[in-house]
N, C-alpha and C. Protein backbone atom coordinates (compact mmCIF):
# COMPACT_ATOMS: atom_id res chain seq x y z
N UNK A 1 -29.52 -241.64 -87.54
CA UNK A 1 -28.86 -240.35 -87.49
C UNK A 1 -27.36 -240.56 -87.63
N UNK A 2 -26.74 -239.82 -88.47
CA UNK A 2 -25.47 -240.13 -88.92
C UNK A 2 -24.32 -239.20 -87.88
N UNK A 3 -23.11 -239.28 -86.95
CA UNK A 3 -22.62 -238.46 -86.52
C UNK A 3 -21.61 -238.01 -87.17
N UNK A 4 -21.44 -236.45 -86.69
CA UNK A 4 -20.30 -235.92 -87.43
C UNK A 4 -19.21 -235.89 -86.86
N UNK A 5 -18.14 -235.96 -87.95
CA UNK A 5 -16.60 -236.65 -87.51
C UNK A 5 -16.24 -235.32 -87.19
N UNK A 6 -15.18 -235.93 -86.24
CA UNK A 6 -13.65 -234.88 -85.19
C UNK A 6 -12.51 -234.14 -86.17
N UNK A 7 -13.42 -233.20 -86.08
CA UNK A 7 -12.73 -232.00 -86.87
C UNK A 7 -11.34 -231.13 -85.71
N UNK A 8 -10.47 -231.14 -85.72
CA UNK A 8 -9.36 -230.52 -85.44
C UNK A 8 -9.15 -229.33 -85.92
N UNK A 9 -8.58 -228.37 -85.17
CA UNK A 9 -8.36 -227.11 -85.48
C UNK A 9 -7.03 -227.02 -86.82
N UNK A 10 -6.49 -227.99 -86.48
CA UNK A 10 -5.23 -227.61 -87.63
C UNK A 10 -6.17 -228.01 -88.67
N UNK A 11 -7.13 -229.01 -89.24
CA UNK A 11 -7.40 -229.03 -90.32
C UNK A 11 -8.12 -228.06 -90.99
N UNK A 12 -8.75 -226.71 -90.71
CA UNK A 12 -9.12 -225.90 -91.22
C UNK A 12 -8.21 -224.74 -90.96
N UNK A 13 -7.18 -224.51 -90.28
CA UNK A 13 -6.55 -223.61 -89.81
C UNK A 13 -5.87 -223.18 -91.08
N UNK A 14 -5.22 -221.73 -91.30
CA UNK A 14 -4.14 -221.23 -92.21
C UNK A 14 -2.65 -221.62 -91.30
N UNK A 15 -1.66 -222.45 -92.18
CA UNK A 15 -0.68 -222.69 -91.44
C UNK A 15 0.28 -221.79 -91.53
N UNK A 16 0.18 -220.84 -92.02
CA UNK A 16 1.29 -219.44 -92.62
C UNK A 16 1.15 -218.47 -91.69
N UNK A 17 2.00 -218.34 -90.83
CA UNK A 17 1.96 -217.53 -89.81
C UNK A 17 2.53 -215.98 -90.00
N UNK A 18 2.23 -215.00 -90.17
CA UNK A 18 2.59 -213.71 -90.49
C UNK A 18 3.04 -213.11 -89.53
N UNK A 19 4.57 -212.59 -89.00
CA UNK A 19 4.55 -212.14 -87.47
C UNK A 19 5.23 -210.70 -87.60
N UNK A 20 5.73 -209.93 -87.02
CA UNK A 20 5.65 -208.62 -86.76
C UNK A 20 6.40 -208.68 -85.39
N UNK A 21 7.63 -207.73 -85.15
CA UNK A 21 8.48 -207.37 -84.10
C UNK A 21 7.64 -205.87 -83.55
N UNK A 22 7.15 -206.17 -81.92
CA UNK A 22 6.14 -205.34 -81.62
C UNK A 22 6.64 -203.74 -81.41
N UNK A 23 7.78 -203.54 -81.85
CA UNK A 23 8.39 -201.96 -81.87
C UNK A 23 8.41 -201.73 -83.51
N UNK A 24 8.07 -202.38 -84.78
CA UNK A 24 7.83 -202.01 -85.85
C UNK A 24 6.69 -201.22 -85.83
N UNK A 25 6.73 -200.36 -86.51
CA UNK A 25 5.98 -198.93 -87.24
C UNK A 25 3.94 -199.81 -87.33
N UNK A 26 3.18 -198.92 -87.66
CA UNK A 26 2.43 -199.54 -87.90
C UNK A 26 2.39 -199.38 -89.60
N UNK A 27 3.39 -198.37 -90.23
CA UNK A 27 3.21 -198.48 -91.45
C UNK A 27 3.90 -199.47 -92.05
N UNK A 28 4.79 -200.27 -91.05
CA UNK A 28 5.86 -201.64 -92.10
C UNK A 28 4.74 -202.48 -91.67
N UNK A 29 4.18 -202.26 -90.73
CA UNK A 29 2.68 -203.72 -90.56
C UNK A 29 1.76 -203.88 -91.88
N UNK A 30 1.79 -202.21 -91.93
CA UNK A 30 0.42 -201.93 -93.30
C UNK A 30 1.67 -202.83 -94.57
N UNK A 31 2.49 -202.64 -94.53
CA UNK A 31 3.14 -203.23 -96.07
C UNK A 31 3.24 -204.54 -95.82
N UNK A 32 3.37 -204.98 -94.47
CA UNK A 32 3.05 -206.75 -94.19
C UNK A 32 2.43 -207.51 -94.94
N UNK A 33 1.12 -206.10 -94.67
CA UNK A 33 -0.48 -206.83 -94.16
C UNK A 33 -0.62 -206.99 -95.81
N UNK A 34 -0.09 -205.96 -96.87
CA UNK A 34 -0.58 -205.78 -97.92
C UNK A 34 0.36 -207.13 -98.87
N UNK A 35 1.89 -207.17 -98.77
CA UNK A 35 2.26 -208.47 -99.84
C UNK A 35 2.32 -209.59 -98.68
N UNK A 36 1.53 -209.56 -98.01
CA UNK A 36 1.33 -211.09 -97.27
C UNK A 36 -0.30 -211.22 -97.95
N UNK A 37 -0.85 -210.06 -97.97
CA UNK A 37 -2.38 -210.69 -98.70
C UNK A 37 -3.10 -211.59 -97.21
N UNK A 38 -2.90 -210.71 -96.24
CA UNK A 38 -3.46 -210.94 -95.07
C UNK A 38 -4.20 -210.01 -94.37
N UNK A 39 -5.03 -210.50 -92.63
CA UNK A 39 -5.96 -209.78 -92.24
C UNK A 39 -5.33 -209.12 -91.02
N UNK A 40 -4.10 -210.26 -90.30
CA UNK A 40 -3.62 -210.12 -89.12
C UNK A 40 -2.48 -210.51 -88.96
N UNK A 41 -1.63 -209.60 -88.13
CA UNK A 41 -0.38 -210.34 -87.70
C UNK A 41 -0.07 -210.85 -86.71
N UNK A 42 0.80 -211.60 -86.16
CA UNK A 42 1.23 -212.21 -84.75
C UNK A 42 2.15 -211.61 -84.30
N UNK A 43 1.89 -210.69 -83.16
CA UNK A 43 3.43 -209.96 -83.07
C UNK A 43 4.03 -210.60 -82.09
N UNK A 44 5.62 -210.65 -82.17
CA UNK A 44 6.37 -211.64 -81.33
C UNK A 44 6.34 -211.51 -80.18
N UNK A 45 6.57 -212.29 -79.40
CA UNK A 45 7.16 -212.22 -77.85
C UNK A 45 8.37 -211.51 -77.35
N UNK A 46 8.65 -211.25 -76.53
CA UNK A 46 9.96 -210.35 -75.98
C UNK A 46 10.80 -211.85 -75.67
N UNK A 47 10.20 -212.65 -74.72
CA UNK A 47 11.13 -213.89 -74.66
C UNK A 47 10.16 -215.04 -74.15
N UNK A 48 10.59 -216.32 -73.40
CA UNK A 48 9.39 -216.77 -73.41
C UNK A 48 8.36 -216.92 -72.47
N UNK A 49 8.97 -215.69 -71.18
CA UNK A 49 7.56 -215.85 -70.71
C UNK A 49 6.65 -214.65 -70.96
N UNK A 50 6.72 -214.05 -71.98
CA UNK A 50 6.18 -213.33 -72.35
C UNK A 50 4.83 -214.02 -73.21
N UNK A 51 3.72 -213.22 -73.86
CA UNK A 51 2.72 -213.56 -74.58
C UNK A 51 2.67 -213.11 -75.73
N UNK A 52 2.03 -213.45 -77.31
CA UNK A 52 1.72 -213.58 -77.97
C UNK A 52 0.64 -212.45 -78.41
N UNK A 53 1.12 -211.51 -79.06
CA UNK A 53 -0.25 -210.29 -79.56
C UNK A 53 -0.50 -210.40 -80.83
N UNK A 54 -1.16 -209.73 -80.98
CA UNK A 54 -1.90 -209.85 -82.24
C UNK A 54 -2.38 -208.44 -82.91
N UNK A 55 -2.38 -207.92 -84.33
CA UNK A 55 -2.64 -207.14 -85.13
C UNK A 55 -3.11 -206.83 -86.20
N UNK A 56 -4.57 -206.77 -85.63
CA UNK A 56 -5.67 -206.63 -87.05
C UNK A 56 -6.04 -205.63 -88.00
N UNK A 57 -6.76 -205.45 -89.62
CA UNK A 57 -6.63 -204.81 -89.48
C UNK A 57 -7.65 -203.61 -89.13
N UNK A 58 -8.65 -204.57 -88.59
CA UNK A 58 -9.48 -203.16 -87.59
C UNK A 58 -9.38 -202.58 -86.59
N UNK A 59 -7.68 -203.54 -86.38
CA UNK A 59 -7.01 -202.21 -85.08
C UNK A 59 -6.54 -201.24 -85.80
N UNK A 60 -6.18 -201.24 -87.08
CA UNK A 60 -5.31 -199.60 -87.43
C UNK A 60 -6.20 -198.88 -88.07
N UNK A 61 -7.86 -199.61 -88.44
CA UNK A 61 -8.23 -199.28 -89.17
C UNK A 61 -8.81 -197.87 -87.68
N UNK A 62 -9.01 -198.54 -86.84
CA UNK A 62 -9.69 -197.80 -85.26
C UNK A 62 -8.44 -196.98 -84.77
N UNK A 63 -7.77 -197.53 -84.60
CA UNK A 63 -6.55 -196.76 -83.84
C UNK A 63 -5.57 -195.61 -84.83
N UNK A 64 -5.50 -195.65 -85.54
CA UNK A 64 -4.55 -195.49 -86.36
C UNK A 64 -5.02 -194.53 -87.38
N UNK A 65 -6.20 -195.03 -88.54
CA UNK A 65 -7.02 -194.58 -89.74
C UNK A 65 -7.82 -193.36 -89.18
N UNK A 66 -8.91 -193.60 -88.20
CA UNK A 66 -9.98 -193.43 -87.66
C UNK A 66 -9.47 -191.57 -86.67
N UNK A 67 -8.37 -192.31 -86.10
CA UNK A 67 -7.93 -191.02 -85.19
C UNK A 67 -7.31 -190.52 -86.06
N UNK A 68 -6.17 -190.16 -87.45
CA UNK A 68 -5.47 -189.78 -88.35
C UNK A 68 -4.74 -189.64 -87.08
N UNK A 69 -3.70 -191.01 -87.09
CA UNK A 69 -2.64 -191.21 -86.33
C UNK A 69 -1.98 -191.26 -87.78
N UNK A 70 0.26 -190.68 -87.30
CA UNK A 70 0.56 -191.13 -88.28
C UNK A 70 1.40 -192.70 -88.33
N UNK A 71 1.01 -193.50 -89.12
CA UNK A 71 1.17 -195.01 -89.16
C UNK A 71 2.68 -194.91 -89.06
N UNK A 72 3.48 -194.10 -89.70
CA UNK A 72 4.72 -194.28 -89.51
C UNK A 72 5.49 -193.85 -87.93
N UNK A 73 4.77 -193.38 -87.34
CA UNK A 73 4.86 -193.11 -86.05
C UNK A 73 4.30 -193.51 -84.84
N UNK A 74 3.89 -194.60 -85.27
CA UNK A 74 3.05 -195.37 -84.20
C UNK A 74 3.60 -196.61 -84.11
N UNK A 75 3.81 -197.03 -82.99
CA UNK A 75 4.41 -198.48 -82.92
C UNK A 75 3.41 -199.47 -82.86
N UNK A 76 3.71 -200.62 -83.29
CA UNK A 76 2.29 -202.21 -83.12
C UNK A 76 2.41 -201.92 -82.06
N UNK A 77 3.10 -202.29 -81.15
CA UNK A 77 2.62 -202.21 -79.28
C UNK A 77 1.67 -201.37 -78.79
N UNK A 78 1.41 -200.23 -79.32
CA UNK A 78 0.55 -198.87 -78.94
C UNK A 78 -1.04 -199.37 -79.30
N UNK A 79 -0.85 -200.28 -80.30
CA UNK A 79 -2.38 -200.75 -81.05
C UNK A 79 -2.66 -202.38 -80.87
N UNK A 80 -1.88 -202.88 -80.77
CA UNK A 80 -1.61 -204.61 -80.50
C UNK A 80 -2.52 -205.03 -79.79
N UNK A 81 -3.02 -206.36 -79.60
CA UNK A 81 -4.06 -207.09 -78.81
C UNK A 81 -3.67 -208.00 -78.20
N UNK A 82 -3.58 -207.85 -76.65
CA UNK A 82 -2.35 -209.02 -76.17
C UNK A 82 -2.67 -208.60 -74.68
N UNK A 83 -2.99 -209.88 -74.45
CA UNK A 83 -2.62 -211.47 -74.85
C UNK A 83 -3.63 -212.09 -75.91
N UNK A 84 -3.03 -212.72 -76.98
CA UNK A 84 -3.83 -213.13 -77.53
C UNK A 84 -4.51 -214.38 -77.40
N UNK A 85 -5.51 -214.93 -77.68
CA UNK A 85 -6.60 -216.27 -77.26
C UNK A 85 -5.51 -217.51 -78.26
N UNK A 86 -5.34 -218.21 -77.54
CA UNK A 86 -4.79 -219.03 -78.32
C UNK A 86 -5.35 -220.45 -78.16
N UNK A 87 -5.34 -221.41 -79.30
CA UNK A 87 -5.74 -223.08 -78.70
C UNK A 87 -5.36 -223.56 -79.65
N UNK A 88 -5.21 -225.13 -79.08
CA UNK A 88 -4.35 -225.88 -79.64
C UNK A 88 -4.40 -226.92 -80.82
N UNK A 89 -3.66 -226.76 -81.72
CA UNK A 89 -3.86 -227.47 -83.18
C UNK A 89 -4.79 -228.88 -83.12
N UNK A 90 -4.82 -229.32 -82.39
CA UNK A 90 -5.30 -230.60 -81.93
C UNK A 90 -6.39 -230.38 -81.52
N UNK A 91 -7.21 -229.13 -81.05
CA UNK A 91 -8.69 -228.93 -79.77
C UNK A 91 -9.87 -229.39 -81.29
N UNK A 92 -11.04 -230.02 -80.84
CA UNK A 92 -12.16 -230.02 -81.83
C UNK A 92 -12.40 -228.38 -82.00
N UNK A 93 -13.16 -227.90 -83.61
CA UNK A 93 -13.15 -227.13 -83.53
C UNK A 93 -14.82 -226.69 -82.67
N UNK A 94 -15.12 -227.44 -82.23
CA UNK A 94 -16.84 -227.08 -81.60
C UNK A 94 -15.97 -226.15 -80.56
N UNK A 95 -14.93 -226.72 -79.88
CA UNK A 95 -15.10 -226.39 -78.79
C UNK A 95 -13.70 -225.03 -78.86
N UNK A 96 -13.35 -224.53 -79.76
CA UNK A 96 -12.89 -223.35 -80.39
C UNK A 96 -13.66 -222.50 -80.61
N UNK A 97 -14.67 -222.73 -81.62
CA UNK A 97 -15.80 -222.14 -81.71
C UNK A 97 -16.63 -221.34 -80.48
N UNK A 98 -16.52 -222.35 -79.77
CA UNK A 98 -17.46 -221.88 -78.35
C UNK A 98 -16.49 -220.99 -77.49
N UNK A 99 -14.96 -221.02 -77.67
CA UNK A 99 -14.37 -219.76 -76.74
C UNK A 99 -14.27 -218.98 -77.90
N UNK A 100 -14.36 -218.73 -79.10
CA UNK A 100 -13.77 -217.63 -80.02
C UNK A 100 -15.42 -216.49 -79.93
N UNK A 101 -16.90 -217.26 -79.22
CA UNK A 101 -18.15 -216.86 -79.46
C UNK A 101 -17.61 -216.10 -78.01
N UNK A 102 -17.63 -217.05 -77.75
CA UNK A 102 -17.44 -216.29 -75.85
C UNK A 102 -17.24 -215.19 -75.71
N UNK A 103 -15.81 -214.79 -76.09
CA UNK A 103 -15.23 -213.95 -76.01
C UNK A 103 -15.31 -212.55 -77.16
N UNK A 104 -16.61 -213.13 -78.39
CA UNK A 104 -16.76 -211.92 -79.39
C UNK A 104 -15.39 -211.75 -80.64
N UNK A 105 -14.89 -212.78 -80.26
CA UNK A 105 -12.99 -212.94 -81.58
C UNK A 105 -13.95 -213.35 -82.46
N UNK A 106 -12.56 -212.62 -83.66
CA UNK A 106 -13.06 -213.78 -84.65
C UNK A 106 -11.73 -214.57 -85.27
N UNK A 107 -10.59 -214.58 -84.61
CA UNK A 107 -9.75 -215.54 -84.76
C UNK A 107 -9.17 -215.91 -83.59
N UNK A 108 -8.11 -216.79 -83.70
CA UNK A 108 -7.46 -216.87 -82.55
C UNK A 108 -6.14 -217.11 -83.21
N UNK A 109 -4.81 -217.46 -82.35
CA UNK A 109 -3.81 -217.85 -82.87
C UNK A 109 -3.46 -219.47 -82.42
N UNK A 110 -3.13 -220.40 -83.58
CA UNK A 110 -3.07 -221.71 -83.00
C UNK A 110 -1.67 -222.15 -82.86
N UNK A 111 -1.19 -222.68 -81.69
CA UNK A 111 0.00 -223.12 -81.23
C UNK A 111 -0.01 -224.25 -81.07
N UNK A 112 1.36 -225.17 -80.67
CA UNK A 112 1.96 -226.50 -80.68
C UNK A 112 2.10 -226.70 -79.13
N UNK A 113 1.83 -227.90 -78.74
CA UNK A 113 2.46 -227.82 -77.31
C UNK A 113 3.51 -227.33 -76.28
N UNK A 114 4.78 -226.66 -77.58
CA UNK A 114 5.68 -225.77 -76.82
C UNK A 114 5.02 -224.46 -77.01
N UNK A 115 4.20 -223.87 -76.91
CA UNK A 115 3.44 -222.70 -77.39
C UNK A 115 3.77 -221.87 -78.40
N UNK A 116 4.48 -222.99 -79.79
CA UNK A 116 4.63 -222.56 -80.60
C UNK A 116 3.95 -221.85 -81.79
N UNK A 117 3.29 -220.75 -82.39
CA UNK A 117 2.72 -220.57 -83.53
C UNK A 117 2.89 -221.44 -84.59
N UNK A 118 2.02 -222.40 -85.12
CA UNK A 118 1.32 -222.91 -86.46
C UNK A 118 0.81 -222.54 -87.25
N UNK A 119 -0.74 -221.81 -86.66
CA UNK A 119 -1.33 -221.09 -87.21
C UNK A 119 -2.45 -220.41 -86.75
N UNK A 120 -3.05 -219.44 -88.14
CA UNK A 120 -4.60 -218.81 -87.21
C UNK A 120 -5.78 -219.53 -87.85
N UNK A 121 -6.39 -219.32 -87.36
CA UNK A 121 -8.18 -219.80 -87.41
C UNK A 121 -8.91 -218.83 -87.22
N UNK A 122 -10.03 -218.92 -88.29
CA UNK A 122 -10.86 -218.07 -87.19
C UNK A 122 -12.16 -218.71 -87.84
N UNK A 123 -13.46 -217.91 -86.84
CA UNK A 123 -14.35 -218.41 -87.07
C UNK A 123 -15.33 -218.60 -88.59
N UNK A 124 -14.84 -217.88 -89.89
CA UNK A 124 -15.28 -218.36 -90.64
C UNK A 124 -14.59 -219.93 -91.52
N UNK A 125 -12.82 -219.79 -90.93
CA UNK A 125 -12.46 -220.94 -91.35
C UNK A 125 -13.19 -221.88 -90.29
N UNK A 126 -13.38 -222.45 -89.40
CA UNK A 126 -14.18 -223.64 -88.79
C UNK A 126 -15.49 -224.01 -88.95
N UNK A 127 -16.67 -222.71 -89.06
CA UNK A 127 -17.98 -222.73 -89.65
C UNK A 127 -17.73 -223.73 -91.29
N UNK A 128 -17.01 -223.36 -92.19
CA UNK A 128 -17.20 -223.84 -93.31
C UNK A 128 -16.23 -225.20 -93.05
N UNK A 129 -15.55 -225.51 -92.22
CA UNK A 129 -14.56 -226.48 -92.02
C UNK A 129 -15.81 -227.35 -91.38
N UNK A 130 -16.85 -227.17 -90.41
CA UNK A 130 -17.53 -228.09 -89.74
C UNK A 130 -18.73 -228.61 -90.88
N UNK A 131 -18.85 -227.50 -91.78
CA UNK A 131 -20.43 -228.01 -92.82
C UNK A 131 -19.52 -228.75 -94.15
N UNK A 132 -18.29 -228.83 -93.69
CA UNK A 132 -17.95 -229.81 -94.48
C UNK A 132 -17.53 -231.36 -94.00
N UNK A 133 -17.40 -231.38 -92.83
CA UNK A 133 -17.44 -232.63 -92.14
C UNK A 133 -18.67 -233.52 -92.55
């Protein structure tokens, strides 16, 4: 039986971090979301003991679309997901996998030991990252 090698979260991770100041509109998010050619943003911290949110887009699609909120009048903070799940560039991804199931995510945000943003992951990047190990 052959074992499979130690897959790390940074190696399947997107290292392009997309972030968002959490008093921006949700309609400058929507123009983010659209020439970033992305799903989610990271919205910043206030300072650093603050946390890390996050902005998908089946939060505006729920919050925002769904209620005919108007996007230009809605702030990310009002719709944001925070605190967001975060782990570390370095964790195997089995064991990413197993808190991103836990908890029903399907990404997380991956940080550096100063709890810096690197990047996101989510669970279809590690599924295809592990059947390629």
């Amino acid at each position: 039986m052959t074992e499979k090698k130690f897959v790390r979260v940074s190696d399947v991770m997107t290292p392009e971090v997309k972030t968002i100041g959490r008093v921006a509109s949700v309609a400058e998010a929507i123009e983010v979301i659209r020439s970033a050619n992305v799903a989610s943003l990271v919205v910043e911290r206030n300072d650093e003991s603050d946390e890390f949110g996050v902005l998908t887009i089946r939060d505006i699609a729920r919050e925002v679309v769904a209620t005919d909120r108007a996007a230009e009048r809605t702030s990310v903070y009002e719709i944001m997901t925070k605190p967001v799940l975060t782990v570390a560039a370095e964790m195997n991804i089995k064991y990413a996998v197993r808190l991103l199931v836990r908890y029903s995510l399907s990404r997380a945000l991956v940080v550096d030991h100063e709890r810096n943003p690197v990047g996101i992951v989510t669970l279809r990047d590690m599924v295809l990252g592990y059947e390629d190990s």
